[in-house]
Structure formats: structure tokens, C-alpha cells
Protein backbone atom coordinates (compact mmCIF):
# COMPACT_ATOMS: atom_id res chain seq x y z
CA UNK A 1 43.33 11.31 43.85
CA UNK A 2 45.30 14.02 45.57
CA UNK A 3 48.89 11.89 47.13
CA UNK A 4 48.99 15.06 49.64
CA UNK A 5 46.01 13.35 51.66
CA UNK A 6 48.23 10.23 52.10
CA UNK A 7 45.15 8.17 51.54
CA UNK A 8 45.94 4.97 52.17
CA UNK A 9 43.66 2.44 50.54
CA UNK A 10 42.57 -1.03 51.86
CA UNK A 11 41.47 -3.74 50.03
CA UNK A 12 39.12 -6.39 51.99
CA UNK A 13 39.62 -9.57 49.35
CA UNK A 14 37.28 -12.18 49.38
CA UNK A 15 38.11 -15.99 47.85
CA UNK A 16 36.05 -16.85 45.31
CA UNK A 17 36.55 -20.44 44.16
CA UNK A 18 35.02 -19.87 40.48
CA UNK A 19 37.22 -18.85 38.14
CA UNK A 20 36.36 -15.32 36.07
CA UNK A 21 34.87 -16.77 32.85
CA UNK A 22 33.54 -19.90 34.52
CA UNK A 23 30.59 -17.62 35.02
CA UNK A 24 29.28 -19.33 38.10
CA UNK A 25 25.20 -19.46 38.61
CA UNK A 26 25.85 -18.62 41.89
CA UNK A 27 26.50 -15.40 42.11
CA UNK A 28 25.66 -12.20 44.18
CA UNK A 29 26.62 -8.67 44.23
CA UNK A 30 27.13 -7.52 47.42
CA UNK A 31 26.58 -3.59 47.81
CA UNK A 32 28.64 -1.69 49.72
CA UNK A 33 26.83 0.81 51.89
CA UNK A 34 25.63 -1.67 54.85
CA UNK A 35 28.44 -1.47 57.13
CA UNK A 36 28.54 -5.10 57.82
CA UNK A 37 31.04 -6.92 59.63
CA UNK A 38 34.12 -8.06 57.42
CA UNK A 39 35.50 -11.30 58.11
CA UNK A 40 37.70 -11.58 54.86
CA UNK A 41 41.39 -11.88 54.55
CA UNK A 42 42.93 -8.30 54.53
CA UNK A 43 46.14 -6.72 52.37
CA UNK A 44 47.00 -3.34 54.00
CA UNK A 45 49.12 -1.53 51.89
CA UNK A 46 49.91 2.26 51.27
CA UNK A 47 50.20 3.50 48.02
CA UNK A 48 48.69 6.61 47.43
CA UNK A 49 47.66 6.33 43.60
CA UNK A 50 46.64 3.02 42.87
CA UNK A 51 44.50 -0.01 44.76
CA UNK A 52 46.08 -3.24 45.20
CA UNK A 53 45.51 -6.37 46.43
CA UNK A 54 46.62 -9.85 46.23
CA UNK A 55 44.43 -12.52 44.57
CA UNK A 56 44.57 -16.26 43.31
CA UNK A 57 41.86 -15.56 41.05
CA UNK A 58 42.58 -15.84 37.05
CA UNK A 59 42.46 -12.06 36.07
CA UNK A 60 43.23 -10.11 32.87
CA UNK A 61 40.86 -12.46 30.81
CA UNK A 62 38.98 -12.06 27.59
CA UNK A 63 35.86 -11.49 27.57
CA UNK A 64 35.58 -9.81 31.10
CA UNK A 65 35.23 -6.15 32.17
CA UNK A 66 35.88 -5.10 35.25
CA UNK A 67 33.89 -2.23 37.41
CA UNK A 68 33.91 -1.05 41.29
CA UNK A 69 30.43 -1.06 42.31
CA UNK A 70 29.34 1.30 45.54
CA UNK A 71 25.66 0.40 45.09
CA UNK A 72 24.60 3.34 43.32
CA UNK A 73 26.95 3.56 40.38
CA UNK A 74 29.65 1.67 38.43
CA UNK A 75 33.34 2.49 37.87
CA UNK A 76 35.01 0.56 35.01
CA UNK A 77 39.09 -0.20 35.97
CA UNK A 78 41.79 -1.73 34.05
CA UNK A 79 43.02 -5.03 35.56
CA UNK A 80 46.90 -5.42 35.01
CA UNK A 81 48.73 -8.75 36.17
CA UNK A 82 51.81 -10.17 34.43
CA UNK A 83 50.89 -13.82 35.73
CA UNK A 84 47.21 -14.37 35.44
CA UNK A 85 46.53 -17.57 37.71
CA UNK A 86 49.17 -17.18 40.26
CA UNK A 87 49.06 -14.85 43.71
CA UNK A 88 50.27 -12.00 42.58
CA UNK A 89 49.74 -8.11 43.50
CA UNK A 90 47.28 -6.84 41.21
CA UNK A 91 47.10 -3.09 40.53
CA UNK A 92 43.86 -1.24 39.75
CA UNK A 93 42.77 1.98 37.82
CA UNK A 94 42.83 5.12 40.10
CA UNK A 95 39.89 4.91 42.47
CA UNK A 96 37.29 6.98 42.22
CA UNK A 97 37.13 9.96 45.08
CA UNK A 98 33.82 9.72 45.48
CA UNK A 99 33.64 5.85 46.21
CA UNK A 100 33.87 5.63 50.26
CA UNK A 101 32.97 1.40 50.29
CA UNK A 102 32.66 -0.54 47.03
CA UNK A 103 33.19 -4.08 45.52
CA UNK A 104 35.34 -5.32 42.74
CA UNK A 105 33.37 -6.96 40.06
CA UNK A 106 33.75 -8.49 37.41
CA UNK A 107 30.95 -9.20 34.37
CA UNK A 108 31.69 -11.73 31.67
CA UNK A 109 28.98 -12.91 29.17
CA UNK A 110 26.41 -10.62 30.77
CA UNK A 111 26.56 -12.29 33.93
CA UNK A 112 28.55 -10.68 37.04
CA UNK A 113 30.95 -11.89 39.67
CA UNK A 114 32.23 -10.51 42.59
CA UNK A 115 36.01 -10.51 42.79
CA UNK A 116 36.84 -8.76 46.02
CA UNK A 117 34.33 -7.50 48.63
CA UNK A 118 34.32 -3.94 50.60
CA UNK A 119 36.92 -1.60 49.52
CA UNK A 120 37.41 0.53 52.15
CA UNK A 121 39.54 4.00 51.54
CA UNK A 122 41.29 4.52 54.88
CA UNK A 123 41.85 8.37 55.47
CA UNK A 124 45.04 9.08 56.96
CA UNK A 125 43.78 12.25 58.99
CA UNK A 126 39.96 13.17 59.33
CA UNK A 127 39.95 17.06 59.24
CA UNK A 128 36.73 17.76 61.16
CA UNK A 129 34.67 21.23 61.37
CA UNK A 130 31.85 21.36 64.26
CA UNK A 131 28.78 23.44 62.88
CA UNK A 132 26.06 24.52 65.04
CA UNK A 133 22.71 25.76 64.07
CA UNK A 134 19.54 27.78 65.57
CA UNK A 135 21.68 30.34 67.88
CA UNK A 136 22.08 32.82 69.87
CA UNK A 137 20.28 31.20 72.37
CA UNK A 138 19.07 34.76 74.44
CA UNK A 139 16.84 34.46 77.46
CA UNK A 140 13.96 36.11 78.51
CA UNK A 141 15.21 39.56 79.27
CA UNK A 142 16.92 40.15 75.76
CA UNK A 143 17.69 43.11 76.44
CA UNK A 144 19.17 43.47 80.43
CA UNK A 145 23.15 42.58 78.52
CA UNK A 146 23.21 39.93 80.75
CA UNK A 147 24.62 36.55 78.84
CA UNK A 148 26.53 34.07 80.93
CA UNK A 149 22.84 31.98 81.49
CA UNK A 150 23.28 31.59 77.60
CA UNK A 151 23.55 27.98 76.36
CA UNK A 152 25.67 29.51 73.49
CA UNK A 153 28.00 31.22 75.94
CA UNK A 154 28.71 27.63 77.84
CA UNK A 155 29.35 26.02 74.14
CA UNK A 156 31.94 28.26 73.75
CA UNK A 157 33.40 27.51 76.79
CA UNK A 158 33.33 24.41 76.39
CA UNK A 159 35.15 24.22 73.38
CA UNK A 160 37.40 26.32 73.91
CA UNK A 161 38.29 23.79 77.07
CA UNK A 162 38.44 20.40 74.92
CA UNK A 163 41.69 19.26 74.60
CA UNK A 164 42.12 16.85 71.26
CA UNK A 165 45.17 15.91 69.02
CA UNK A 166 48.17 13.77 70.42
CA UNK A 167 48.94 13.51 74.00
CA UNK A 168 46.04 16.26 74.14
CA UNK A 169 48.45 18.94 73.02
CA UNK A 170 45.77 21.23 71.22
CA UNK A 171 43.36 23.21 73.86
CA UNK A 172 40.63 24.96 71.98
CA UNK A 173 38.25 23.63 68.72
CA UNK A 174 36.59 26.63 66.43
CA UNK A 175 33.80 26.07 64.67
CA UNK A 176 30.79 27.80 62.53
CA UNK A 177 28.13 29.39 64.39
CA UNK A 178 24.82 29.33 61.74
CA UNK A 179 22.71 32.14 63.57
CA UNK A 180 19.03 33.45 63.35
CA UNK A 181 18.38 37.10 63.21
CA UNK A 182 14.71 37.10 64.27
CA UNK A 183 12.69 35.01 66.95
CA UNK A 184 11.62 31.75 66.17
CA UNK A 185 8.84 30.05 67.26
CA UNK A 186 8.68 26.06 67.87
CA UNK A 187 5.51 24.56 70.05
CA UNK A 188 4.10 28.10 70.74
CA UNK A 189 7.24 29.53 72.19
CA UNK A 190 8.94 32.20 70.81
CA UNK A 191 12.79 32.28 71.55
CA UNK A 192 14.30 35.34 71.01
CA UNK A 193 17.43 35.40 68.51
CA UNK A 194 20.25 38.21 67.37
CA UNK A 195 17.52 40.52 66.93
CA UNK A 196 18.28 41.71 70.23
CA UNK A 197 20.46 43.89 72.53
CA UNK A 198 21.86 40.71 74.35
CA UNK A 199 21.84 38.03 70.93
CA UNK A 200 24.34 41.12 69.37
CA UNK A 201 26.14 40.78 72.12
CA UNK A 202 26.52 36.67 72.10
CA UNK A 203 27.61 37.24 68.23
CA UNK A 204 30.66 39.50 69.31
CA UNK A 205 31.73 36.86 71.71
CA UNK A 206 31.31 34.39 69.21
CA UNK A 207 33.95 36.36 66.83
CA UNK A 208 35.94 36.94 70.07
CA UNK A 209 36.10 33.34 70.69
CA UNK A 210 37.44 32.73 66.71
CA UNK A 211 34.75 31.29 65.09
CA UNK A 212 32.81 31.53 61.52
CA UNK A 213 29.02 32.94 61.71
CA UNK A 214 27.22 31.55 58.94
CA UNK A 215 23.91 33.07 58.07
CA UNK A 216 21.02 30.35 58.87
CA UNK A 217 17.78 32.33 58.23
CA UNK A 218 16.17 35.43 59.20
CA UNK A 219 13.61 38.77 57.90
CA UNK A 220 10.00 37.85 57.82
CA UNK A 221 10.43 34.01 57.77
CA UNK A 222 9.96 33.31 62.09
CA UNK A 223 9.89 29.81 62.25
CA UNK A 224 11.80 26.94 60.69
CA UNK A 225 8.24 24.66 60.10
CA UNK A 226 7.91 27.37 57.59
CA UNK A 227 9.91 25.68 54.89
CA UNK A 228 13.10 27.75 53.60
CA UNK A 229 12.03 26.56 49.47
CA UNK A 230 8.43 28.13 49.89
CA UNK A 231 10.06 31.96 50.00
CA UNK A 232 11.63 32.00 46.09
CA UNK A 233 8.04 31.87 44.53
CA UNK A 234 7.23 35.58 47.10
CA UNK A 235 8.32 38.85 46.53
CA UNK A 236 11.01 40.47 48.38
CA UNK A 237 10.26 43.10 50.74
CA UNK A 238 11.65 45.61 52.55
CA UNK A 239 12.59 44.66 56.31
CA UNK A 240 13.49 48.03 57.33
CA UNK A 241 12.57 51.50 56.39
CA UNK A 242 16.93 51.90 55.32
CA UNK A 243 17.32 48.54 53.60
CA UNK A 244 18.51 49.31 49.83
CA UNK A 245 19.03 45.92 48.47
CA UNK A 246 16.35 43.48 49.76
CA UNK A 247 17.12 41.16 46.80
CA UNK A 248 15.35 39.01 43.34
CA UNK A 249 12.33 37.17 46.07
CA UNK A 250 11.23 36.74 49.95
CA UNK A 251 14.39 34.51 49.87
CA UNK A 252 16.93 36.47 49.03
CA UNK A 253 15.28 39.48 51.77
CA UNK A 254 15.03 37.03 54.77
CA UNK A 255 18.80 36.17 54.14
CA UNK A 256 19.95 39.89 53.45
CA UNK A 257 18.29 40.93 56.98
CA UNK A 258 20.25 38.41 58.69
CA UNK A 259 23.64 39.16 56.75
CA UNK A 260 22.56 42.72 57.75
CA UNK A 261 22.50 41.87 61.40
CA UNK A 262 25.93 39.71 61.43
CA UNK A 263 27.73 43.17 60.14
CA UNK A 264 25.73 44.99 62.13
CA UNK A 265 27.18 42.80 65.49
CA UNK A 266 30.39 41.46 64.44
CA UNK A 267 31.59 44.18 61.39
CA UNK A 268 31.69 40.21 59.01
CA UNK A 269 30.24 39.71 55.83
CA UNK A 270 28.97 35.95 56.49
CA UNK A 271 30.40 33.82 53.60
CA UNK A 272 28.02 30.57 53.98
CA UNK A 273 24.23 29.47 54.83
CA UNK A 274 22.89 26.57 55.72
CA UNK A 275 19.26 26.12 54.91
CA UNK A 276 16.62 25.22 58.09
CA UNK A 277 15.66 21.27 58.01
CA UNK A 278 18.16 20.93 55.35
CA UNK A 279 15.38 21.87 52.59
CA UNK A 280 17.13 23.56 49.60
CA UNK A 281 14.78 21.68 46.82
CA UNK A 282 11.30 20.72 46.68
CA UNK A 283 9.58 17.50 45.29
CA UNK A 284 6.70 19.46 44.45
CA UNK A 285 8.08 22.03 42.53
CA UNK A 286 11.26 20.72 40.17
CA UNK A 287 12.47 24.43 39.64
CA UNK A 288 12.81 25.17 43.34
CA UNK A 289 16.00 23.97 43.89
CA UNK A 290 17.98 25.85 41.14
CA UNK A 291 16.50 29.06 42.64
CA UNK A 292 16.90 28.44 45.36
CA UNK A 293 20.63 27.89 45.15
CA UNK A 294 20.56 30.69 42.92
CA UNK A 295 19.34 33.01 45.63
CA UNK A 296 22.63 31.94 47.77
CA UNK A 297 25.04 32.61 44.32
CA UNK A 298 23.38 35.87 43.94
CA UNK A 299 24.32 36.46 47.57
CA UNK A 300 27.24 35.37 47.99
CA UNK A 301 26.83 32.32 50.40
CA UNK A 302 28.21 28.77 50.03
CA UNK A 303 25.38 25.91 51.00
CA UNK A 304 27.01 23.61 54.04
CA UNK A 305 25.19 20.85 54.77
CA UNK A 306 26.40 17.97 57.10
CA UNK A 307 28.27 14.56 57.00
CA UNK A 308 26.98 13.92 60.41
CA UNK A 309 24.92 14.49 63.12
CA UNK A 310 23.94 14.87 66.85
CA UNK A 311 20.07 14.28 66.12
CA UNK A 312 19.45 16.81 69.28
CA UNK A 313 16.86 19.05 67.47
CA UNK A 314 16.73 22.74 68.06
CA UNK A 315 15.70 23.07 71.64
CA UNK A 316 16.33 21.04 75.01
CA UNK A 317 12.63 19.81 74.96
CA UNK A 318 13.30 17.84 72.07
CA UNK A 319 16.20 16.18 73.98
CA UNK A 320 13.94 15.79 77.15
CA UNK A 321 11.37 13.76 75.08
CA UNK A 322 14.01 11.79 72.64
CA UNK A 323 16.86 10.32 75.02
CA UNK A 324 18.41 8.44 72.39
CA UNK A 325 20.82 11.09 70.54
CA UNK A 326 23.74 9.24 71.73
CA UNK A 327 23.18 5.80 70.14
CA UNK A 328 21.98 7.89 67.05
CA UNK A 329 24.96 9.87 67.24
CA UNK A 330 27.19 6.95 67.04
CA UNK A 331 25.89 5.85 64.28
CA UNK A 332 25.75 8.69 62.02
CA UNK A 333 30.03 9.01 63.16
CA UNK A 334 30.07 5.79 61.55
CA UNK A 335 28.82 6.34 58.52
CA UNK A 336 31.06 10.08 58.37
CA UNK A 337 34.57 7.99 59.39
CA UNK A 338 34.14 4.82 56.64
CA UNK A 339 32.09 7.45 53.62
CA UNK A 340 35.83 7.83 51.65
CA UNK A 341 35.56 11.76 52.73
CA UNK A 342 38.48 12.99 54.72
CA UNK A 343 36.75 16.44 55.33
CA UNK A 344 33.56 16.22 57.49
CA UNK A 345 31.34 18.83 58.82
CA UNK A 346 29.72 17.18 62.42
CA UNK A 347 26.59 20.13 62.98
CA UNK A 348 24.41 19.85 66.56
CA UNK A 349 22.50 22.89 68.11
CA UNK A 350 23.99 25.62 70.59
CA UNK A 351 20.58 26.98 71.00
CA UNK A 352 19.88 23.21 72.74
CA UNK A 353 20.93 23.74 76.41
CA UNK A 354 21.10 20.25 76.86
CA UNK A 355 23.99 20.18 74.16
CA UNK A 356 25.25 22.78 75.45
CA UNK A 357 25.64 20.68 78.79
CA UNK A 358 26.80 17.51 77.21
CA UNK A 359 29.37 18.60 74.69
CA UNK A 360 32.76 17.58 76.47
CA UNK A 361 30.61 14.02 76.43
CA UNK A 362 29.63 14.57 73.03
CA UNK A 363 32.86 15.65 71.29
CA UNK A 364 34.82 12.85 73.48
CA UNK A 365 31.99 10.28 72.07
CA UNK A 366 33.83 11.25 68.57
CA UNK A 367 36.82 9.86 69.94
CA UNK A 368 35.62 6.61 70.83
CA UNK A 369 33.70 5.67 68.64
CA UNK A 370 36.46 6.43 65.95
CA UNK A 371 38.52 3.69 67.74
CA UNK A 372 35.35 1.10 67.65
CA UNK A 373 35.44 1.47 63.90
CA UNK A 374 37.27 -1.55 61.76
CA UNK A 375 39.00 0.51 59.31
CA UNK A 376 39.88 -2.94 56.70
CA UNK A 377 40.94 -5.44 60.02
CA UNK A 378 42.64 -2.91 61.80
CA UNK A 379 42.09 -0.11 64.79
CA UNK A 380 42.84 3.52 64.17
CA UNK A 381 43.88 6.01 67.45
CA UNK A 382 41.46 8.76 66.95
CA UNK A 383 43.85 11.47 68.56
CA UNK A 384 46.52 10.79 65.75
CA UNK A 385 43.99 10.68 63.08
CA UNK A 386 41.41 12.84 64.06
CA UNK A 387 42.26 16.70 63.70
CA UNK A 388 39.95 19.51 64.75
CA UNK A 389 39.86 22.98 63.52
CA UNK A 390 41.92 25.25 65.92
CA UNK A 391 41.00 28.82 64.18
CA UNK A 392 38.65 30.31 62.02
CA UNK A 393 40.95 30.15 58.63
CA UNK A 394 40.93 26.21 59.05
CA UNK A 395 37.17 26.38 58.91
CA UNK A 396 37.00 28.27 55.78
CA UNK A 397 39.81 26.19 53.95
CA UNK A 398 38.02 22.96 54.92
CA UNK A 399 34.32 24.65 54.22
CA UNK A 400 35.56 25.88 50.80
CA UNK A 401 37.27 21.96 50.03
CA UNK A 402 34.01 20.64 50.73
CA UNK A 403 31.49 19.37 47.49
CA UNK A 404 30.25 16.40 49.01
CA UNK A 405 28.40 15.97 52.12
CA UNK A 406 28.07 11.96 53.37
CA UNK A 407 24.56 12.63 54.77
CA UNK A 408 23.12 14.61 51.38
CA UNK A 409 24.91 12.61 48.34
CA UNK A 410 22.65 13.68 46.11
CA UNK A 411 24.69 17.31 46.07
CA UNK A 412 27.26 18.43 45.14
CA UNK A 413 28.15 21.97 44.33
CA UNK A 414 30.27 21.28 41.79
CA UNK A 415 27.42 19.39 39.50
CA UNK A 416 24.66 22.44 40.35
């Protein structure tokens, strides 16, 4: 574990009246991942490379191992106590980085015990990149350079109003901008994208504002029903009479068109993609997913998924018919805040006027939930802990830290 993040690790114990090789019959392992309410005695303490906690419990004896458990996978640790039966601060193995909650237990004679309950790594700053998908929103005269009726043009505003960090000194929050290149159609509409005059235009003041453009699809693909995974198994095409390099499959062509348009606009070479409806693998088809991130090696582009989002769906008619983004909204910051991960990626749409509308709501809604959360018994100020990107090379550094994304933890780029 890196000491530069200052992580600070709590330690939730729970008393257990059975000693360790008494092996109790009654006995439960509680998981970890159910955010329930924690009612145990607390130790808050703040060393940076080891767990502690303080127990009566008879530790260090034969016959039992010791694991954490975060309800997916095991994590054996050394116990080490000088007095075994007595309350005494009891050090633990290095945690593992990828455990956000997770019990201490112990297994002797086959049988296991729980020792301490909810182990909960408190980050001591959440660095936190917005990401937002399906623009530039362009209205229906694409071409008249007229762009202030843009929903994409009053995000940017909008962030570059919010005020965040202590005392509100910061004004201003960048972020990555996934575009489309071509018009996509959802419910028989076709919304027009950076294809035209006006959505070039919207990607310039994107840059001018200081944010990332990511590449989110484009070519011959026109609508995002149309999975993403189904274009490795095509051939790749040509999507204009002077493209050279249209790539191994459809893919790898629908990306290059869009990575075409972003120089095109903005004179950037987009560095990352994020794949529509999160599809990158198939259950179908095995072998779709290593092509798939294949295609995105070959070009160049890191996958960035999401540790949380604001469920608002592409367009405002999918906010119109589904009022409850909020409540869902607070609960995936929940889960984002107590996963372990200090670096989180929040995505939500720009092409989604009613987002558009709401964000000072939205990205103040960050705030308070943050201090609703019980971080191990006590309450955490989410200016002094919560720090937002302020210019594009922030983005990148936290983009290229991340390999694990809280809502996807089945990746991890590092494992593909």
C-alpha cells in the first residue's frame, strides 16, 4: 500500500465471547459488501502500513489461520501479539488494495469464526474525475454555428462555475468529454453529433474550456442499441474516400472515424474510449472480449469505465419518464466513497439537457451525501476530503492510475 495516499485504515471490532479454538457451533460469516449499519465498538487509528485494532480475544493460536474475507475472495494475514489473552493492539499483514470492506476471520479445525467485522479503509482524499458520455449535444440546425441552446455548452458552464475544495477556494472542475462522431438514433430520433459544422464547433469549446475528449463511438455504427462487441467479428471499411488506415475489423474503423473527427476539431489525438452500455465482452461469444480490448491496444485508447453513476440515460426523455436518478444517484456515491478506491471516475450524460440543468444540484448532491456516509463511527467534511480535477493533466494522471473501477470489478487492466 502506497504511505503517499495517507490511507488511514479503520478497524470496526466486534466482541466475540468464544474463544479462537473453542470453535463455537454458532458461527456466521458476515460478508462485507452490504453496507449495513455498524453498531460495533470502533479503534480509529492512522498508520499507513499496517491494520490494527484492539481485541480481548485469544489470538496467535495453534491450529488457526487467519484470512480477511470481502465476500468474493480470501486474504491470508499473519496475526502478531506478544500477550495472547489480554487487550492488546494487534497488528495485521499489509491489507490488500483491492479490499474496500472485509471481515477478519479466523478458521480453526475446518470450521470458521469471525474475529472482527467490517474493515473499512478510510481514504484520506477522494480524487474525483467527472466523465460524460453521448455528446455534443447539436440541435436541429447543425449547421447555422449557432451553439449557446447546446446542453453541452451549459455543462460547461456550469462547471466551470462550481466552486468545491475548502472554504470553496477552487472555481472551475475539468472533466472528460466521451463524444460521438456520427448521429445516433434512440426511439426513432436521430440527434445529430460532431459530424457537423456546429458539433466541431462544441468540441473546440470543449478543449477551450480544459477538458479531455475521449473517443466514445462513431463510423458506420449509428446507434448505441447496436452493441459495441458485435463490430470485431465485421470487416473494416472505409468511411471516407481519404481514410488510409481504417484498421484489423468494423471496430477498429468506427473508432478511427471518430479519432479522425476529434483531430479534425480540436488538433488532439484522443488517448481513451469508453465503450456504449459499458459492453466490452460478450456472454455469447468468450473470445469477444480479448478483441475487443485488443482493438483499443491496437489503437491506442485506454478503456474507462465508471465507479459511479448518475443513472440519467442518454437523453432528457429518459429523465422525464424515470424521476428517480437522485435517490439512485445517492446510492451508487455510496458504494464509490466506502469501495477502498481513492480514485473514482463519477460519468452522467451532457447530451441529457436535463443534466445539463441539474448539475450544480447534482455535483453539490456529491457533497452531501459524502458527509451522510459513516466512514468506521465517524463523519468526514467532504470539502477537505473530496478533491476535484481542476485541469486537464489531473484527468490524465488520475485516468492513467486507474485499474479498478467499483461498478465493473470484474476488470482490471492490469489482469487483461
Amino acid at each position: 500500500m502506497n504511505s503517499a495516499s495517507k490511507i488511514i485504515l479503520v478497524l470496526i471490532a466486534t466482541a466475540i465471547s468464544a474463544t479462537l479454538c473453542g470453535c463455537s457451533d454458532n458461527l456466521k460469516t458476515y460478508r462485507c459488501i452490504d453496507n449495513s449499519t455498524v453498531t460495533a465498538p470502533v479503534v480509529l487509528l492512522s498508520n499507513t502500513s499496517d491494520l490494527h485494532f484492539k481485541t480481548r480475544h485469544c489470538l496467535a493460536q495453534a491450529g488457526a489461520a487467519y484470512f480477511l474475507s470481502n465476500g468474493l475472495s480470501n486474504y491470508p494475514v499473519e496475526i502478531n501479539a506478544t500477550d495472547n489473552c489480554t487487550e492488546k493492539e494487534v497488528s495485521l499483514a499489509r491489507a490488500p488494495s483491492e479490499a474496500g470492506y472485509y471481515d477478519l476471520v479466523a478458521e480453526c479445525a475446518g470450521v470458521q469464526q469471525l474475529i472482527a467485522k467490517r474493515v473499512v479503509r478510510v481514504i484520506d482524499k477522494f480524487n474525483i474525475v467527472l466523465s460524460f458520455d453521448d455528446g455534443p449535444a447539436v440541435d436541429k440546425l447543425p449547421e447555422d454555428g449557432c451553439i449557446n441552446d447546446s446542453s453541452t455548452m451549459l455543462t460547461l458552464e456550469n462547471l466551470a462555475k462550481f466552486r468545491h475544495g475548502p472554504e470553496n477556494r477552487y472555481q472551475g472542475v475539468c472533466a472528460i468529454f466521451f463524444i460521438l462522431s456520427q448521429p445516433d438514433k434512440f426511439l426513432k430520433f436521430d440527434y445529430n453529433k460532431a459530424e457537423t459544422r456546429d458539433g466541431c464547433l462544441i468540441l473546440q469549446e470543449i478543449k477551450k474550456y480544459g477538458h479531455v475528449i475521449g473517443v466514445h463511438w462513431g463510423g458506420n455504427y449509428y446507434s448505441q442499441l447496436k452493441l459495441h462487441t458485435s463490430r470485431v467479428h465485421l470487416p473494416p471499411y472505409k468511411w471516407s474516400e481519404s481514410a488510409e488506415n481504417i484498421g484489423n475489423n468494423a471496430l477498429e474503423s468506427d473508432l478511427l472515424e471518430c479519432i479522425n473527427r476529434i483531430r479534425e476539431c480540436t488538433q488532439t489525438i484522443p488517448e481513451y474510449v469508453r465503450p456504449p452500455l459499458w459492453k466490452y465482452s460478450s456472454k455469447k461469444d468468450p473470445s469477444v472480449k480479448g478483441l475487443v480490448l485488443q482493438s483499443y491496444k491496437n489503437l491506442g485508447l485506454k478503456m474507462i469505465l465508471s465507479d459511479g453513476r448518475y443513472p440519467d440515460g442518454g437523453y432528457g426523455i429518459i429523465s422525464f419518464v424515470c424521476p428517480w436518478e437522485m435517490s439512485k444517484f445517492e446510492k451508487n456515491l455510496r458504494l464509490a466513497f466506502t469501495s477502498g478506491e481513492s480514485d473514482l471516475v463519477l460519468s452522467m450524460h451532457d447530451s441529457n439537457s436535463y443534466t445539463a440543468k441539474r448539475l450544480p444540484q447534482i455535483l453539490a448532491k456529491i457533497y452531501t451525501e459524502f458527509a451522510r456516509i459513516d466512514f468506521g463511527g465517524a463523519k468526514a467534511d467532504g470539502h477537505e476530503r473530496i478533491v476535484f480535477a481542476r485541469n486537464a493533466e489531473q484527468v490524465k494522471n488520475l485516468l492513467e492510475r486507474k485499474t479498478r473501477f467499483v461498478m465493473f470489478p470484474g476488470y482490471s487492466p492490469d489482469k487483461e
